[in-house]
Protein backbone atom coordinates (compact mmCIF):
# COMPACT_ATOMS: atom_id res chain seq x y z
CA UNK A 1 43.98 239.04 128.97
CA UNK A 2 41.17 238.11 126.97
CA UNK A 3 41.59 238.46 123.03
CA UNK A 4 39.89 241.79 121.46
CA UNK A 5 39.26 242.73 117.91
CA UNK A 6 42.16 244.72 116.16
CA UNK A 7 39.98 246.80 114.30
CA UNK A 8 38.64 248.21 117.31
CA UNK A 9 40.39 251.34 118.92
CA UNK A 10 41.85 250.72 121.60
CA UNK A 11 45.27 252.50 121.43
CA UNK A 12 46.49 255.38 123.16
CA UNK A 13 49.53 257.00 121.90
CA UNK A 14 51.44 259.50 123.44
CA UNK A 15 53.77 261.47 121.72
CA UNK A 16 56.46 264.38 122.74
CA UNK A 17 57.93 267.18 120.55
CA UNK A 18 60.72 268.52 121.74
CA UNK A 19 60.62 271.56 118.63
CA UNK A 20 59.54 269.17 116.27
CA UNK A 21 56.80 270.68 114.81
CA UNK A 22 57.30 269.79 110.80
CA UNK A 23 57.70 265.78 112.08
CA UNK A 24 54.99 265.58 113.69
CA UNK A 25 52.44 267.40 111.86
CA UNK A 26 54.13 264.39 109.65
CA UNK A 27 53.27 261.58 111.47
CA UNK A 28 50.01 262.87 112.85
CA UNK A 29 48.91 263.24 109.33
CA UNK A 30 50.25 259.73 108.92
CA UNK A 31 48.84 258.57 111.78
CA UNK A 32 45.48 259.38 110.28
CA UNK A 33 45.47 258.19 106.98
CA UNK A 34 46.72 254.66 108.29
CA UNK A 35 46.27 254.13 111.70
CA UNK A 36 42.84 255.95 112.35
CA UNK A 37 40.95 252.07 112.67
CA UNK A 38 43.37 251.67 115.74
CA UNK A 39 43.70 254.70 117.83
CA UNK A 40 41.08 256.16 119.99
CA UNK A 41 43.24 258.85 121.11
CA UNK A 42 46.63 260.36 120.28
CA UNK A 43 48.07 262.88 123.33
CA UNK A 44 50.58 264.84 121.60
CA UNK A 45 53.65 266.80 124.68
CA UNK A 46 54.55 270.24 123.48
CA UNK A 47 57.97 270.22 125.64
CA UNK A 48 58.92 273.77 124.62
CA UNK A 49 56.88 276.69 122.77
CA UNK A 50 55.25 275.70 119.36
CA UNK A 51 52.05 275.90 117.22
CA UNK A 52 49.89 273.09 117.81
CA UNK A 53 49.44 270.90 114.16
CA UNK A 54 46.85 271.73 112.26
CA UNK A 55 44.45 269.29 111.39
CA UNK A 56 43.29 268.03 108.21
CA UNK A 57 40.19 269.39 106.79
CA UNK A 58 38.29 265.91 107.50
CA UNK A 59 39.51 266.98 111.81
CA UNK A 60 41.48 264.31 112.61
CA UNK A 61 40.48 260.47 112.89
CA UNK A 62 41.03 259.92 116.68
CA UNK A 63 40.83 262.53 119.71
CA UNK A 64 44.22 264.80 119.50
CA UNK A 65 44.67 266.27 122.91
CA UNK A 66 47.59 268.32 123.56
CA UNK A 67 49.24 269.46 126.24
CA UNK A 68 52.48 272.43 126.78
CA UNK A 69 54.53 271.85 129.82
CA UNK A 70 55.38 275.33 131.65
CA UNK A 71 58.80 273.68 131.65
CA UNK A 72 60.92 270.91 129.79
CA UNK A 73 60.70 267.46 131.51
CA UNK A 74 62.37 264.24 130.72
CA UNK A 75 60.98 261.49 127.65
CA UNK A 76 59.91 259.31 130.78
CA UNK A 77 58.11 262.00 132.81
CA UNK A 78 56.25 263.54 129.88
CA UNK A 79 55.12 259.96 128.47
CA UNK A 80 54.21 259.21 132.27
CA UNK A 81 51.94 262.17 132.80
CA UNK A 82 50.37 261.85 129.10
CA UNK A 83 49.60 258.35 129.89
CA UNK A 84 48.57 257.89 133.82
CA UNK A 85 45.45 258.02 133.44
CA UNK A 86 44.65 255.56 129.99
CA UNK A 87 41.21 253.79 129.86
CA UNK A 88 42.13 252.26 126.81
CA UNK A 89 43.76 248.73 126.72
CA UNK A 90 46.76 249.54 124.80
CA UNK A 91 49.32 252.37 125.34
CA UNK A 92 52.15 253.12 122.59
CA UNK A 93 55.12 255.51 123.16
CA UNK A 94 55.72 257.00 119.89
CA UNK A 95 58.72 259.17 118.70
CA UNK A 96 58.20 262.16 116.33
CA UNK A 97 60.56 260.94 114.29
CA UNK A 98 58.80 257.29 113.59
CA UNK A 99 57.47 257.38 110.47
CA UNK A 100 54.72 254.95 109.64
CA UNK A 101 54.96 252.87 106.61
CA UNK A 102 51.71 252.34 105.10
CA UNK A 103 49.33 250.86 103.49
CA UNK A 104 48.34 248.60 106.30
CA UNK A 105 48.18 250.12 110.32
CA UNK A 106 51.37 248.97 112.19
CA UNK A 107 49.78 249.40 115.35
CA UNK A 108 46.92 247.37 114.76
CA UNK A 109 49.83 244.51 114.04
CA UNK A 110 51.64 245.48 117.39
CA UNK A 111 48.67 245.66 119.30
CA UNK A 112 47.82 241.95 117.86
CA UNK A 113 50.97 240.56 119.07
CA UNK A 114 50.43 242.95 122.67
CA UNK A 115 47.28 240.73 123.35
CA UNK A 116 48.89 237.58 123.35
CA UNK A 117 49.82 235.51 126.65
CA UNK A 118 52.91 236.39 128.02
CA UNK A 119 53.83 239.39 126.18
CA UNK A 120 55.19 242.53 127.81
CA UNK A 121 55.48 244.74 125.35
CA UNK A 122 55.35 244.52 121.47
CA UNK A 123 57.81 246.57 119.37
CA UNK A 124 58.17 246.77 114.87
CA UNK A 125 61.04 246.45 112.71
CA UNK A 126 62.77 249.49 112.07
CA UNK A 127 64.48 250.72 108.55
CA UNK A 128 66.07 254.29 108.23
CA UNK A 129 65.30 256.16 104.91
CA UNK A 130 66.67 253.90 102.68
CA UNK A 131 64.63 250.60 103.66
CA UNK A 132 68.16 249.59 105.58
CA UNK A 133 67.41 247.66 109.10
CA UNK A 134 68.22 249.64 111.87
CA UNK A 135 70.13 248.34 114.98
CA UNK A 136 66.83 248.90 118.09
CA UNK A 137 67.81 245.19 119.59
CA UNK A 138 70.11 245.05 122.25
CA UNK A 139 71.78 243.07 124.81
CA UNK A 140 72.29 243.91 128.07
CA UNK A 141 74.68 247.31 128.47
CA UNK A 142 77.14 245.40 130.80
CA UNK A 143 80.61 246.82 129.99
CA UNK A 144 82.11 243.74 128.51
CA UNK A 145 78.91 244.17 126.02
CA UNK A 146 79.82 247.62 125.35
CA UNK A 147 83.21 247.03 124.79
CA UNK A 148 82.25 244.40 122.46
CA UNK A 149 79.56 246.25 120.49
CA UNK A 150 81.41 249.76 120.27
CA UNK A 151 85.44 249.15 120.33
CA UNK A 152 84.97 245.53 118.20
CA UNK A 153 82.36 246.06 116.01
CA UNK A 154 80.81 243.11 117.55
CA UNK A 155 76.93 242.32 117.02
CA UNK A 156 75.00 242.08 120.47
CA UNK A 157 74.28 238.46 120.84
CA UNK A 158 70.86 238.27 122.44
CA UNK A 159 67.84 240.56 122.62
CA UNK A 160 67.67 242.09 126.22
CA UNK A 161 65.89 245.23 125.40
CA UNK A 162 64.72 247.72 122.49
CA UNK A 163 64.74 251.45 122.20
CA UNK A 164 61.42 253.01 122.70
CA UNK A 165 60.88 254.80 119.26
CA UNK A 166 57.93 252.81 118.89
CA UNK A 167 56.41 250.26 121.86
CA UNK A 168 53.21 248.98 122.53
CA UNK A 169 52.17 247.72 125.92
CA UNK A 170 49.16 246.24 126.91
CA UNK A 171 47.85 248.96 129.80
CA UNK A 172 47.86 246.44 132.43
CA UNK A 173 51.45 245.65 131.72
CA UNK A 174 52.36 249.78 131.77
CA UNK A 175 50.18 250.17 135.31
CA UNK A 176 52.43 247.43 136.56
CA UNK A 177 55.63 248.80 135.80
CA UNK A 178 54.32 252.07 136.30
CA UNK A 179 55.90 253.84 132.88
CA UNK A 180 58.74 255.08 132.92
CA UNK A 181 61.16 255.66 135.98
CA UNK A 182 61.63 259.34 136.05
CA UNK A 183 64.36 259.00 137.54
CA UNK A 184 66.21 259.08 133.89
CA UNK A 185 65.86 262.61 132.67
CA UNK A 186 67.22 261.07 128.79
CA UNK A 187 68.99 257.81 128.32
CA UNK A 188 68.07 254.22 129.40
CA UNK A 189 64.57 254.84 130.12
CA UNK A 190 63.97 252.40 127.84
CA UNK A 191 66.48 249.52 128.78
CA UNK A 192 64.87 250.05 132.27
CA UNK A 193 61.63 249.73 131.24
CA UNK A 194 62.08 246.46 129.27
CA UNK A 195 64.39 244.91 132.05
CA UNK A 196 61.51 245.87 134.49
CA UNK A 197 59.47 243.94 132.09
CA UNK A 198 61.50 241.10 131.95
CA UNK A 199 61.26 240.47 135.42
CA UNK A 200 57.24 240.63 135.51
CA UNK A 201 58.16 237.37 133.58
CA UNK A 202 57.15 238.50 130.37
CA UNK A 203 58.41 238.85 126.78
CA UNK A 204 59.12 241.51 124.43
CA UNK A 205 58.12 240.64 121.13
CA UNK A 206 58.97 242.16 117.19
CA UNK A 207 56.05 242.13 115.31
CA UNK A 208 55.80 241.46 111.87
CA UNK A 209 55.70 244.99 110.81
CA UNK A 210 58.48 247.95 110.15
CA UNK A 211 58.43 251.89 110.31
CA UNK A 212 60.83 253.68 109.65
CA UNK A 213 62.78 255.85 112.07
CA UNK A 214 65.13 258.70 111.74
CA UNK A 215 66.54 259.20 115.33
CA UNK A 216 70.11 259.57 115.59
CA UNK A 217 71.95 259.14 119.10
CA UNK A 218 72.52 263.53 119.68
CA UNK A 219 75.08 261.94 122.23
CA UNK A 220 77.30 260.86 119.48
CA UNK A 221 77.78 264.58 118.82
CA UNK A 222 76.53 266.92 121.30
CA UNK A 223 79.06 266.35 124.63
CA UNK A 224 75.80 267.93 126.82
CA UNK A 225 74.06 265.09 125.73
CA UNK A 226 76.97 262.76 126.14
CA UNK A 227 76.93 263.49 129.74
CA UNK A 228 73.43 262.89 130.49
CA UNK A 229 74.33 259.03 128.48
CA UNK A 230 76.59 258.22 131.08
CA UNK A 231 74.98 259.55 134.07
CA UNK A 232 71.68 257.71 132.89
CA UNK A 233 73.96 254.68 131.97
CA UNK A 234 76.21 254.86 135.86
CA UNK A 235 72.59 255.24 136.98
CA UNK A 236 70.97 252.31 135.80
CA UNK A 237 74.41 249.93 136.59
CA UNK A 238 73.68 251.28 139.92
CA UNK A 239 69.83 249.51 140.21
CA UNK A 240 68.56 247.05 141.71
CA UNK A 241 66.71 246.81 138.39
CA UNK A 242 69.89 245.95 136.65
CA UNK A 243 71.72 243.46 138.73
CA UNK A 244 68.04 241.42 138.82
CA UNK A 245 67.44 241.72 135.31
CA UNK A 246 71.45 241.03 134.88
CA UNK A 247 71.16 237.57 137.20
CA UNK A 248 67.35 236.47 135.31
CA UNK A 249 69.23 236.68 131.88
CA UNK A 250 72.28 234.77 132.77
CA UNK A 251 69.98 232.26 134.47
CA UNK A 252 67.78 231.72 131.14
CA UNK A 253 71.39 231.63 128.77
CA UNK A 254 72.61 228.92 131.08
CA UNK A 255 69.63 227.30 131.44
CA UNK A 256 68.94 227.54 127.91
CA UNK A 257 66.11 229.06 128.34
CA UNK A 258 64.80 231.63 125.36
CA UNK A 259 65.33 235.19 125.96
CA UNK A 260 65.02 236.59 122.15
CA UNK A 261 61.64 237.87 121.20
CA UNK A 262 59.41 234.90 119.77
């Protein structure tokens, strides 16, 4: 990929609201006072009934197109649809609930480290209100790892894959994998994406950057929600994505290869 300027716009972002109208009138707003040099267009998923945002009195920065689904689909399908079709040379998945620490543009430093060789997929820092770092690095959800991380208290000792609050791909990158596998309705979408990643050969790299993010598992409270973890988590034990990505891994620890971000 050859090396572009990072003032230019050449992000896409696609965001879904899911009733969460007052966040992301939020982080559009946020989105244009410090991201504007970056984005060329922002694609903003109404998954249920709501008023569209309304724009600042300047209109907004980039091109806001939004779409209402007839019906609620899954965080992979919507971000699939809204993003199928990009001409620009950067997609970013963005939750409504990101929000972006100014003064400089975040996305202009993800989409600096997206461009470089080898990268996958590029990915900030992430603090919760008070500044704290918040835990969007994991290893591999085998069951000893689970066990580890949720009954011991253990940290995860490598950096397999990240949650997709906030991820920037280059586009040729997201053609490749082809987004999202819809087959996840919630849950794991994003540890299949990164695995699928990992097996183009390529790395998934932090940038030097933070925003801050409010997200909260629902499946740590909500038992609906808890089911649809476990069927998306028996699902993705059940892929071939899993046991390839699962064999790669081990084959870079033992070979001592690197397998954290750079």
């Amino acid at each position: 990929m050859s090396v572009v300027p990072v003032s230019a716009k050449l992000l896409v972002v696609s965001v879904v609201s899911h009733g969460h109208g007052p966040l992301v009138a939020q982080l559009l707003l946020s989105l244009a006072r410090h991201c504007s040099g970056s984005i060329a267009r922002v694609i903003l998923t109404l998954n249920v009934p709501e008023s569209e945002p309304v724009a600042p009195a300047s209109g907004w920065p980039f091109d806001l197109q939004v779409r209402r689904n007839a019906v609620p689909l899954g965080f992979g399908t919507n971000h699939n649809l809204a993003l199928h079709a990009a001409t620009e040379p950067f997609v970013c998945v963005l939750n409504p609930d990101v929000g972006i620490l100014g003064p400089s543009d975040p996305l202009a430093a993800l989409v600096a480290v997206a461009q470089k060789p080898g990268i996958g997929c590029a990915y900030p820092l992430q603090v919760n209100a008070q500044g704290e770092i918040q835990d969007c690095e994991r290893q591999l959800p085998t069951l000893p790892a689970l066990i580890r991380r949720r009954l011991l208290g253990r940290a995860d000792a490598r950096v397999d894959w990240v949650n997709a609050a906030c991820l920037v791909f280059p586009a040729e990158v997201w053609r490749a994998v082809k987004g999202f596998d819809d087959v996840y309705f919630m849950y794991c979408e994003d540890v299949d994406i990164c695995l699928r990643v990992r097996l183009l050969g390529l790395v998934l790299a932090k940038a030097p950057v933070a925003v801050a993010h409010a997200g909260q598992r629902a499946s740590h409270r909500n038992w609906r929600h808890l089911t649809w973890h476990v069927r998306s988590l028996l699902r993705l034990w059940c892929s071939p994505t899993f046991w390839q990505a699962r064999q790669l891994l081990q084959s870079d620890v033992t070979s001592g290869g690197r397998i954290s971000p750079p």
